[in-house]
Protein backbone atom coordinates (compact mmCIF):
# COMPACT_ATOMS: atom_id res chain seq x y z
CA UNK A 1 123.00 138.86 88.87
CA UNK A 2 122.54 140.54 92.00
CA UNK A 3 125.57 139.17 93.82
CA UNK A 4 128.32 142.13 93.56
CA UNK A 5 131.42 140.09 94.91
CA UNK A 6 130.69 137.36 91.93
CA UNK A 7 130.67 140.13 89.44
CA UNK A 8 133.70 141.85 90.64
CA UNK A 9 135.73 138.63 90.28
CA UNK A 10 134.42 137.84 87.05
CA UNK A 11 135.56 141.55 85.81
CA UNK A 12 139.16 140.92 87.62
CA UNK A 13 139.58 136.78 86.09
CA UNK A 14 138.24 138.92 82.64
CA UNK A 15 140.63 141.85 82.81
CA UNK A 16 143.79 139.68 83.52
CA UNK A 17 143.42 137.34 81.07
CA UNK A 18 142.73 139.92 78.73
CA UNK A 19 146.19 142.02 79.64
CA UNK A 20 148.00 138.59 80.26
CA UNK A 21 147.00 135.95 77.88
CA UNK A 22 150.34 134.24 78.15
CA UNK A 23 149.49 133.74 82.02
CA UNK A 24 145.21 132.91 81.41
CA UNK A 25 145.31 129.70 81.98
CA UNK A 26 147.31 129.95 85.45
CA UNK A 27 144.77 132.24 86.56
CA UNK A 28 142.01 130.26 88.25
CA UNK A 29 139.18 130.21 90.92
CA UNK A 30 139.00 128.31 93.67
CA UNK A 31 135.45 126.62 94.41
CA UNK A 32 135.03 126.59 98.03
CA UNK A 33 132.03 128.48 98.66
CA UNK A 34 128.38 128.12 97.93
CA UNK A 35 125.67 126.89 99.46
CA UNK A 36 125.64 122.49 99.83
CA UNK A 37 124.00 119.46 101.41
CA UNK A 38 125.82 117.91 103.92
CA UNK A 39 127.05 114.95 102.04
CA UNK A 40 128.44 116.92 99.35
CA UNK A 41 130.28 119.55 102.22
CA UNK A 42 131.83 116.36 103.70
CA UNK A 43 133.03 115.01 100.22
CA UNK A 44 134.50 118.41 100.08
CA UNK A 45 136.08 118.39 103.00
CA UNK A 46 137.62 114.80 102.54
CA UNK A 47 138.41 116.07 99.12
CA UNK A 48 141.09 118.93 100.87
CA UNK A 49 138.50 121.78 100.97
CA UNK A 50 139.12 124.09 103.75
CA UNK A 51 137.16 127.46 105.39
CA UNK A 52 139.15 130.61 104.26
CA UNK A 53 140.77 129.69 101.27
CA UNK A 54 141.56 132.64 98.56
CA UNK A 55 139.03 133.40 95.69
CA UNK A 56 141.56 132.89 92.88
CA UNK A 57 144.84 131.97 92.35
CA UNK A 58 147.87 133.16 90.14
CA UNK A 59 150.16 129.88 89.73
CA UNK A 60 153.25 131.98 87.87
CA UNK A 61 156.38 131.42 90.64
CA UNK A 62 158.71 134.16 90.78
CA UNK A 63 161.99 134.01 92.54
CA UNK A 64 160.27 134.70 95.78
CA UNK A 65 157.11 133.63 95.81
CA UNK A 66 155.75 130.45 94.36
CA UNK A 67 152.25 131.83 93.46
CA UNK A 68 149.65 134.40 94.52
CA UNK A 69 146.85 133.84 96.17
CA UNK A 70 143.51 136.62 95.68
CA UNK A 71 140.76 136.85 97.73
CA UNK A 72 137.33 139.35 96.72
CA UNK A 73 135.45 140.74 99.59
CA UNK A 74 132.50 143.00 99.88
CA UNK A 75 132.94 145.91 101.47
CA UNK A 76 129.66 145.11 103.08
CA UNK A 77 130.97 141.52 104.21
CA UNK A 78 134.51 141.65 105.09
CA UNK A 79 136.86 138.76 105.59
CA UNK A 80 136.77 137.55 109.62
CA UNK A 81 139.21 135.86 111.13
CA UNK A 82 142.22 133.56 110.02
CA UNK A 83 141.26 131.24 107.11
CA UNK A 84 141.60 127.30 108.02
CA UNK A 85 145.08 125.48 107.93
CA UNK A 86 146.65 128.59 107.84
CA UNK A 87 148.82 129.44 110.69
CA UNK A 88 148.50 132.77 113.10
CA UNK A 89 151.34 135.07 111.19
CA UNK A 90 152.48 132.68 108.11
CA UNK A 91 154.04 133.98 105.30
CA UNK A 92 150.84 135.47 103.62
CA UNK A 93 149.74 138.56 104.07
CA UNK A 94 146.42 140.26 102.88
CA UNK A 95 146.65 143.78 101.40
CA UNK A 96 143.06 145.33 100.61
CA UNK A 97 142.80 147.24 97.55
């Protein structure tokens, strides 16, 4: 496997649910990328999909927040521009680690 953002994301989905097992199962990926025909990328899209959403998401609410969403970048292919559906300023904010 060649593909360095897949493998980092595999090592952070394997590292949380090994220090949080009680949380595992509310850590998740989010399909939306990949390469498709163009019947299947409009079944997608009909389906809810949408350009820009976050790698993986952490569905444990606190009294703030009602989730967390993560998103893996390359340093060698950054994230552009604002993701789909999401308005300019919202409440999210992306911190790079």
């Amino acid at each position: 496997m060649r593909n360095i953002e897949s493998q980092t994301q595999q090592a952070c989905v394997r590292y949380f649910r090994l220090q949080y097992p009680r949380y595992a199962g509310c850590f998740f990926s989010v399909p939306n990328g990949g390469r498709r025909d163009t019947v299947t990328g409009a079944i997608l899209k009909a389906e809810g999909a949408l350009a820009g959403v976050a790698d993986l998401f952490l569905s444990v609410p606190n009294n703030v927040h009602h989730g967390l969403y993560v998103e893996n970048e390359d340093k060698k292919r950054p994230a552009t521009g604002q993701p789909e559906g999401i308005p300019e300023g919202g409440r999210g904010s992306r911190v790079q680690i």
